[in-house]
Structures are given as structure tokens and as C-alpha cells.
N, C-alpha and C. Protein backbone atom coordinates (compact mmCIF):
# COMPACT_ATOMS: atom_id res chain seq x y z
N UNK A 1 -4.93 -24.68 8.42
CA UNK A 1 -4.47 -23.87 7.30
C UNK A 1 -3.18 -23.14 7.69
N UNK A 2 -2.31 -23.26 6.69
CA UNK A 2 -1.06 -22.62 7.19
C UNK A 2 -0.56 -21.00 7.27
N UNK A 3 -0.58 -19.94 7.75
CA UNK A 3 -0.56 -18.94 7.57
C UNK A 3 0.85 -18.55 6.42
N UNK A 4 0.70 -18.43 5.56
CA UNK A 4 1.86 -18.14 5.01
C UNK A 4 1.76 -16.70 3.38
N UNK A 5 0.39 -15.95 3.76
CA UNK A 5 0.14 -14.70 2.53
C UNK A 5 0.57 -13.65 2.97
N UNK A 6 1.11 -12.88 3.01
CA UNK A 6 1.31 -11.70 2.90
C UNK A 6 0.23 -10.14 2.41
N UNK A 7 -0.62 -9.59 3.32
CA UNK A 7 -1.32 -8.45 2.78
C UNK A 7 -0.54 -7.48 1.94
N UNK A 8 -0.78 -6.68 1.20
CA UNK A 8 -0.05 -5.93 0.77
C UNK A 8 -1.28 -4.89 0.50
N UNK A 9 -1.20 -3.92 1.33
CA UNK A 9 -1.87 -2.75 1.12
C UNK A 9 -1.38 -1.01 0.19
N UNK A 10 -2.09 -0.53 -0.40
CA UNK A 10 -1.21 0.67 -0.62
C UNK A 10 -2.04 1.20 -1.94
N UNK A 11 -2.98 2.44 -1.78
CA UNK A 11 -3.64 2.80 -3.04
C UNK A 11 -2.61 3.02 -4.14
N UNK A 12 -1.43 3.21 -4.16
CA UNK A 12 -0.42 4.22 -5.51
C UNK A 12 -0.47 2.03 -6.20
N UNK A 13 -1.01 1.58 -7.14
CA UNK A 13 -0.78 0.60 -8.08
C UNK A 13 0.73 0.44 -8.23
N UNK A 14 1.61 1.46 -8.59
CA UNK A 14 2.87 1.13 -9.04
C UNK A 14 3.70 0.51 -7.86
N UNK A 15 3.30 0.83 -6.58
CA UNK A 15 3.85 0.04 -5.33
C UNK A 15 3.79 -1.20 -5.29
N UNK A 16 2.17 -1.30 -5.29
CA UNK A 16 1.46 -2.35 -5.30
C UNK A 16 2.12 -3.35 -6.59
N UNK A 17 2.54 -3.24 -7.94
CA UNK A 17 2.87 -3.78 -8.68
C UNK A 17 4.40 -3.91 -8.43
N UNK A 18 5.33 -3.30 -8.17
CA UNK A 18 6.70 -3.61 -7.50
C UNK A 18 6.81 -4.43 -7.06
N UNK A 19 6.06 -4.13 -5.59
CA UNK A 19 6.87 -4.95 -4.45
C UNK A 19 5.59 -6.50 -4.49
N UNK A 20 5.00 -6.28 -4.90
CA UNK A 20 3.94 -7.96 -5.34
C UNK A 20 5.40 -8.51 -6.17
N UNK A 21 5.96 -7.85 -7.69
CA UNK A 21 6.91 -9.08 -7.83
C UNK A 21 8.20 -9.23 -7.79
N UNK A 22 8.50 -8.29 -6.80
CA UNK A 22 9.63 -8.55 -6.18
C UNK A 22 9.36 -9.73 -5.49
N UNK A 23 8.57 -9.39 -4.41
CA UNK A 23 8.34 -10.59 -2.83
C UNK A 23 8.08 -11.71 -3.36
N UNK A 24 7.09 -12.16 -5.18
CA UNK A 24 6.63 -13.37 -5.29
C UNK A 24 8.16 -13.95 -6.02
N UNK A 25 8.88 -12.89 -6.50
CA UNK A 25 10.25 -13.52 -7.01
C UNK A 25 11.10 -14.32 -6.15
N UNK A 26 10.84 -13.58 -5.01
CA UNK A 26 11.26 -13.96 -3.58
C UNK A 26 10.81 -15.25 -2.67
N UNK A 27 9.95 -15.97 -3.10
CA UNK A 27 9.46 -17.22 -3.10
C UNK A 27 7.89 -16.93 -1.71
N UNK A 28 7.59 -15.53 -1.81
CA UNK A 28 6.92 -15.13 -0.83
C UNK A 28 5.30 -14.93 -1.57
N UNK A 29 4.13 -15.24 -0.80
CA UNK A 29 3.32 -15.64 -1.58
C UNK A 29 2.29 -13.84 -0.99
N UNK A 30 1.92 -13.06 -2.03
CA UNK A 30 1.56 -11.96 -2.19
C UNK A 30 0.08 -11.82 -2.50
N UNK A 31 -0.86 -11.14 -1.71
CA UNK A 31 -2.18 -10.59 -1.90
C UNK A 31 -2.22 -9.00 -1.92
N UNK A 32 -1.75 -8.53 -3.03
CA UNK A 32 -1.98 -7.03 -3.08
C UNK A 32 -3.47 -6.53 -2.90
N UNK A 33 -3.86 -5.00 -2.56
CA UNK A 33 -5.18 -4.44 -2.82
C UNK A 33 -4.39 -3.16 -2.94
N UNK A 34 -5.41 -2.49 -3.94
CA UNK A 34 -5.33 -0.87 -3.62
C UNK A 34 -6.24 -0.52 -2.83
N UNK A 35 -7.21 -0.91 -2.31
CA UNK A 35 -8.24 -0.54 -1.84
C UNK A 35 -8.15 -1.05 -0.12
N UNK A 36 -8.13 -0.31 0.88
CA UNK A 36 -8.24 -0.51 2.78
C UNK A 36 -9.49 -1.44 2.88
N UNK A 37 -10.39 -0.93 2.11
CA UNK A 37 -11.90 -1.45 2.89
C UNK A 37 -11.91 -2.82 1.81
N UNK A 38 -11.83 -3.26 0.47
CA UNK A 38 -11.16 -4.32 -0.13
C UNK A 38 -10.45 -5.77 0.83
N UNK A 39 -9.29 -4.59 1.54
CA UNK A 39 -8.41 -5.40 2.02
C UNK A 39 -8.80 -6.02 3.58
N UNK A 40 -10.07 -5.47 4.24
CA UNK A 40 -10.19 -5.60 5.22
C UNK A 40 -11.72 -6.33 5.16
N UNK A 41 -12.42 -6.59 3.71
CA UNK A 41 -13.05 -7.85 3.91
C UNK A 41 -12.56 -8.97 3.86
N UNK A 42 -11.20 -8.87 2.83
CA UNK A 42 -10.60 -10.65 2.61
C UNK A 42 -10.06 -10.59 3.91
N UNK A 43 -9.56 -9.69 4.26
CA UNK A 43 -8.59 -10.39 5.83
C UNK A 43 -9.57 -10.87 6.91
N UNK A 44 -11.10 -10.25 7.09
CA UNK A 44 -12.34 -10.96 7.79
C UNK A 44 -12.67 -12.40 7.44
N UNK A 45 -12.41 -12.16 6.66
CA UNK A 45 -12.76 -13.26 5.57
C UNK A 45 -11.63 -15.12 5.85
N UNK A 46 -9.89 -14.18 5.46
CA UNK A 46 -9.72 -15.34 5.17
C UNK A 46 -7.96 -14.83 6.75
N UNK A 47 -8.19 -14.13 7.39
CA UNK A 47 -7.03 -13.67 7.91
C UNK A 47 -6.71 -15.11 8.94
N UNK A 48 -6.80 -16.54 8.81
CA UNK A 48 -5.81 -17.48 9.20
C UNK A 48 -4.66 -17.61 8.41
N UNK A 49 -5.09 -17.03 6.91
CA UNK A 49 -3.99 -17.38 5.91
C UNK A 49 -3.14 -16.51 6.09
N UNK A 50 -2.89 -15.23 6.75
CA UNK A 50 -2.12 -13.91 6.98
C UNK A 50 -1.40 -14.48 7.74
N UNK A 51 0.16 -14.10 7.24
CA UNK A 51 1.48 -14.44 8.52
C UNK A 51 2.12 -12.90 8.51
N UNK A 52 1.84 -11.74 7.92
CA UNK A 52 1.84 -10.47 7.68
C UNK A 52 1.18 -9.47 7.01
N UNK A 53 0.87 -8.22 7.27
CA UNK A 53 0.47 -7.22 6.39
C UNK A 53 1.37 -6.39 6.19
N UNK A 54 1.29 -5.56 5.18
CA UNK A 54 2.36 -4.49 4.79
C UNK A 54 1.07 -3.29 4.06
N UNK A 55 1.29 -2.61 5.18
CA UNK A 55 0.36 -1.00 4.79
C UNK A 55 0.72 0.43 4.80
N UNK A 56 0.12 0.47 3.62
CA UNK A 56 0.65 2.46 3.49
C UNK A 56 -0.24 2.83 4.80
N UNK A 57 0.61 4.14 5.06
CA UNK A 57 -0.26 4.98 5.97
C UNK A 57 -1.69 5.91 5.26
N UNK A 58 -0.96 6.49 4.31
CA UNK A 58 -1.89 7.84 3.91
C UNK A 58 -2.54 6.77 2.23
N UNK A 59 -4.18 6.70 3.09
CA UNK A 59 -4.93 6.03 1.79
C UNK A 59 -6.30 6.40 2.14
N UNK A 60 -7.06 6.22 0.88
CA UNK A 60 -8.65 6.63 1.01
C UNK A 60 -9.38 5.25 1.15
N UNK A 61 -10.36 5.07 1.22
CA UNK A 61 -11.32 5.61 1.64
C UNK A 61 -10.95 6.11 3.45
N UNK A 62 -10.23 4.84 4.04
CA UNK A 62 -9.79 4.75 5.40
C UNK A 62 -8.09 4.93 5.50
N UNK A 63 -8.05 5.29 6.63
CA UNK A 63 -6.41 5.72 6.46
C UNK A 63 -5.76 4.22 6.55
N UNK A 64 -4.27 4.09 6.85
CA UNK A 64 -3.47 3.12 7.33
C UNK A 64 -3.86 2.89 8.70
N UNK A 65 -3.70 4.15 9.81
CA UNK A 65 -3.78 4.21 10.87
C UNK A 65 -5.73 3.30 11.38
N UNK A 66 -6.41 3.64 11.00
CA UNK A 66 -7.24 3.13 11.14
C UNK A 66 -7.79 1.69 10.80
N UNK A 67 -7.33 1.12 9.58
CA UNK A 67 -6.99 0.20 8.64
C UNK A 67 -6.37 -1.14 9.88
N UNK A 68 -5.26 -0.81 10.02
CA UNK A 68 -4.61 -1.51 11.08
C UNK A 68 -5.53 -1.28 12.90
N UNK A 69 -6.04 -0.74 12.66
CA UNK A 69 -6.61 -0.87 14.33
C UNK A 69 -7.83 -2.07 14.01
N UNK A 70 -8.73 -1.81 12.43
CA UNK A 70 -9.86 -3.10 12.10
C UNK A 70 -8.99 -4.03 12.07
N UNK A 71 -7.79 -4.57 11.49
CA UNK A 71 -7.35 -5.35 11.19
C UNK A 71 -6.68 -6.26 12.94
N UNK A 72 -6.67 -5.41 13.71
CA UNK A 72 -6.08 -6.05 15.00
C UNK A 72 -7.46 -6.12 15.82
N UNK A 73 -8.39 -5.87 15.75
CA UNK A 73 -9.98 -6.14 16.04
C UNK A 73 -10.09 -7.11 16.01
N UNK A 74 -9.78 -7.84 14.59
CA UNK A 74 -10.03 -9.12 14.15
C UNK A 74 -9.31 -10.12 14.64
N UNK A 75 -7.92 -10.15 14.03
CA UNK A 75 -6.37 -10.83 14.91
C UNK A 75 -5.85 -9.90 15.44
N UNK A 76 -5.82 -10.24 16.92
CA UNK A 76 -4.55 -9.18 17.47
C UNK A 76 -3.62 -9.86 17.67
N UNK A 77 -2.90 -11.00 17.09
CA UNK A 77 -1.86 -11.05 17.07
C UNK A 77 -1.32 -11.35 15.27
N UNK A 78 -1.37 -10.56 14.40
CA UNK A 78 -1.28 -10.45 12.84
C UNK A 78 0.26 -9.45 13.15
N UNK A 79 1.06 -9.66 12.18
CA UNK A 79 1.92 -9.09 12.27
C UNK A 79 1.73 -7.64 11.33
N UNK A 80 2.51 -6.38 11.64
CA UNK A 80 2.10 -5.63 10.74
C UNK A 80 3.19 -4.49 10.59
N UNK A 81 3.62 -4.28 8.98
CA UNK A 81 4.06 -3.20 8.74
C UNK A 81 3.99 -2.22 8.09
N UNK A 82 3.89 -1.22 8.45
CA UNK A 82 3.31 0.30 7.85
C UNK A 82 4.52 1.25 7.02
N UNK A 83 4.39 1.48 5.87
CA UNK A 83 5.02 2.29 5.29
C UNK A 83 4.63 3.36 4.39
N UNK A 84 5.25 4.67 4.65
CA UNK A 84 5.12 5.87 4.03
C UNK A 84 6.09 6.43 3.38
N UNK A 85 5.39 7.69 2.76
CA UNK A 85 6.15 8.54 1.90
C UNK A 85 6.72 9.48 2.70
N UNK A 86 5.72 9.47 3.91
CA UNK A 86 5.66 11.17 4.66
C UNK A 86 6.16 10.81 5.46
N UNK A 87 6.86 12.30 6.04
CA UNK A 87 7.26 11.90 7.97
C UNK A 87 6.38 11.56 8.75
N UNK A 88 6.45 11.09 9.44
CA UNK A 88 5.40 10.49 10.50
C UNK A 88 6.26 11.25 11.50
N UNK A 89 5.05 11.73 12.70
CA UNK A 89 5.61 12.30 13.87
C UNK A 89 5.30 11.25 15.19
N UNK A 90 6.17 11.52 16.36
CA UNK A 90 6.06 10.40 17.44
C UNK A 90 4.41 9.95 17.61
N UNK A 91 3.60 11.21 17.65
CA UNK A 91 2.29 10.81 18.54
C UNK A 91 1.77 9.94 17.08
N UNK A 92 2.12 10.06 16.08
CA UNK A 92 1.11 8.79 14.76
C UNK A 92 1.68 8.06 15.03
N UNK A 93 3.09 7.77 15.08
CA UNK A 93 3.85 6.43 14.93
C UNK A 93 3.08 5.72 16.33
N UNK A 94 3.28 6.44 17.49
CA UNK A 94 2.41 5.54 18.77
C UNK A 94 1.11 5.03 18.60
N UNK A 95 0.41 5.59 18.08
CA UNK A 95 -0.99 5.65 17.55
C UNK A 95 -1.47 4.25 16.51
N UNK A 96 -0.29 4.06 15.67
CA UNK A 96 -0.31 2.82 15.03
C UNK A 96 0.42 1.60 15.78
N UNK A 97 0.14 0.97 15.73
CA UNK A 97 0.51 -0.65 16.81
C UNK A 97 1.04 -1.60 15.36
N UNK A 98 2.27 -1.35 15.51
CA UNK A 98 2.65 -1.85 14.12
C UNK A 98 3.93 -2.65 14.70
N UNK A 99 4.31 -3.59 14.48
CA UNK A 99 5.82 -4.51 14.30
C UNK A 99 6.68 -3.59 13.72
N UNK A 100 6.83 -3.25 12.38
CA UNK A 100 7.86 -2.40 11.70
C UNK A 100 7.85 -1.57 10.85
N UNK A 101 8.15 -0.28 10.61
CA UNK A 101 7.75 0.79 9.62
C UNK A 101 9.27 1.05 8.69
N UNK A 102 8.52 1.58 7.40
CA UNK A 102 9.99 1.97 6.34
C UNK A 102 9.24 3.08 6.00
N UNK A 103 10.46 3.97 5.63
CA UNK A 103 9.98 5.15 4.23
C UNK A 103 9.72 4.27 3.35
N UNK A 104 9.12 5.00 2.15
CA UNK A 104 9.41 4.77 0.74
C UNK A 104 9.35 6.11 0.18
N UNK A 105 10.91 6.23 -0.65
CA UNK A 105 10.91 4.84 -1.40
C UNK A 105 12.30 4.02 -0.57
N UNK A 106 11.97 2.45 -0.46
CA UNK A 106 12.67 1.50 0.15
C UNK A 106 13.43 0.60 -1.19
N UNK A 107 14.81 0.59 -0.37
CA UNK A 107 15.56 -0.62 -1.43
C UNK A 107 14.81 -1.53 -1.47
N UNK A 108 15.11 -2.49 -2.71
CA UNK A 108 13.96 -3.69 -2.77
C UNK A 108 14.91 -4.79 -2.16
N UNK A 109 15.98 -4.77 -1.96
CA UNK A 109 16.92 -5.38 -0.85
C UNK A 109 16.31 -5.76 0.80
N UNK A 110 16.59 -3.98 0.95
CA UNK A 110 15.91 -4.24 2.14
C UNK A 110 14.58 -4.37 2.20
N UNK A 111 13.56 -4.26 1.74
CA UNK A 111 12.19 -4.84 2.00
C UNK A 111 12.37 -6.30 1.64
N UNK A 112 12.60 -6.95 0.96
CA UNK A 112 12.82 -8.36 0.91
C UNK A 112 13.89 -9.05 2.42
N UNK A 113 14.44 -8.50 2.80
CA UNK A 113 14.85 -9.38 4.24
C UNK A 113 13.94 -8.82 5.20
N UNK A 114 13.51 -7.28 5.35
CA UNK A 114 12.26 -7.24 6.25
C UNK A 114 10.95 -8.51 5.88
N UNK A 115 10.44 -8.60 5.02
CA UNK A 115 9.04 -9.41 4.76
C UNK A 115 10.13 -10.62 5.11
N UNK A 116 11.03 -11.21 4.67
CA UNK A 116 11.91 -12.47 5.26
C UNK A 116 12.00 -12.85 6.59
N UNK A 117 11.79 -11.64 7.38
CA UNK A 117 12.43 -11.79 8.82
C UNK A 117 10.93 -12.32 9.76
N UNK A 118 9.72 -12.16 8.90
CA UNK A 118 8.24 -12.39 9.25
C UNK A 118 7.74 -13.69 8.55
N UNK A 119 8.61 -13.72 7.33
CA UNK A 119 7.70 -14.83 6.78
C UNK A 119 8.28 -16.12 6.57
N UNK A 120 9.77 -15.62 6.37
CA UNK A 120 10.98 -17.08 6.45
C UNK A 120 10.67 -17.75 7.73
């Protein structure tokens, strides 16, 4: 099976509805959730098909930070990027084992050559 979906994590819907069709405009194939614990049965489930995730930090039920530590349990080698609203300070950013982080709000420019640079 070829890895080629994209996670897309992030409780706020309007994110989640953005950047899903931006990236699928983008010829990039998109599995949004609002939901961490949602997103972390399909990735048990089906995470050969994952060639990236893209996760908010600050979400319920489970944070980002935690979210991504189940998710590298499973594959530790899944690629992963975390993005927030908030500052993040050194000791969270270390704390998360992530490939690449953005604010948001992010140009849809630049998030489309970031998810490019993982999935092209």
C-alpha cells in the first residue's frame, strides 16, 4: 500500500475545512478529524497509508503534545507537523518530536510547499 494521506488534525472545523481544500486542490490526498482520539483510531487502524500528519497543539479530549507521542508508539517513523495559535515555549516545543511546526494563522502558500516538501 502506498503511503500517500495526509492526517489532518485540529478541533476549530474552519481549519479543518480550509486547509482539507486547499491541499486536495493541491493534488494532495486529505483525511481531516476534529477529534485526537477519532484520529488516533484510523491512524491504528490504517497508518501504512500516512506519509504525514499535520496537528494542532491545544485540543480536547487529548492535547497535540500527547496525540503525537500515541501516534509515534505506533509508527515511529510517521512524519509530523504541529501547528498553533499560541506561543509555544522551548521546553513544549522539545517535548513534542515533531519534523516541522507553523503558527496559524499560516499563508495557504506556505503550507502548501510545507505538506509538498513531505508529500511531493
Amino acid at each position: 500500500m502506498k503511503r500517500n494521506r495526509v492526517m489532518l488534525v485540529d478541533d476549530e472545523i474552519d481549519i479543518i475545512g480550509l486547509f482539507s481544500e486547499v491541499l486536495t486542490m493541491n493534488g494532495i490526498y486529505v483525511q481531516p478529524f476534529t477529534d485526537p482520539e477519532e484520529a488516533l483510531k484510523d491512524f491504528e487502524i490504517n497508518h501504512d497509508s500516512y506519509i504525514l500528519v499535520i496537528s494542532d497543539v491545544r485540543m480536547k479530549p487529548i492535547s497535540g503534545v500527547e496525540f503525537i507521542k500515541k501516534l509515534r508508539d505506533i509508527d515511529s517513523k510517521i512524519k509530523v507537523i504541529v501547528m498553533t495559535a499560541f506561543e509555544l515555549d522551548g521546553n513544549q516545543l522539545k517535548e513534542i518530536d515533531t519534523d516541522e511546526f507553523f503558527n496559524k494563522p499560516i499563508r495557504i502558500n506556505d503550507l502548501v510547499q510545507i505538506v509538498k516538501k513531505y508529500v511531493g
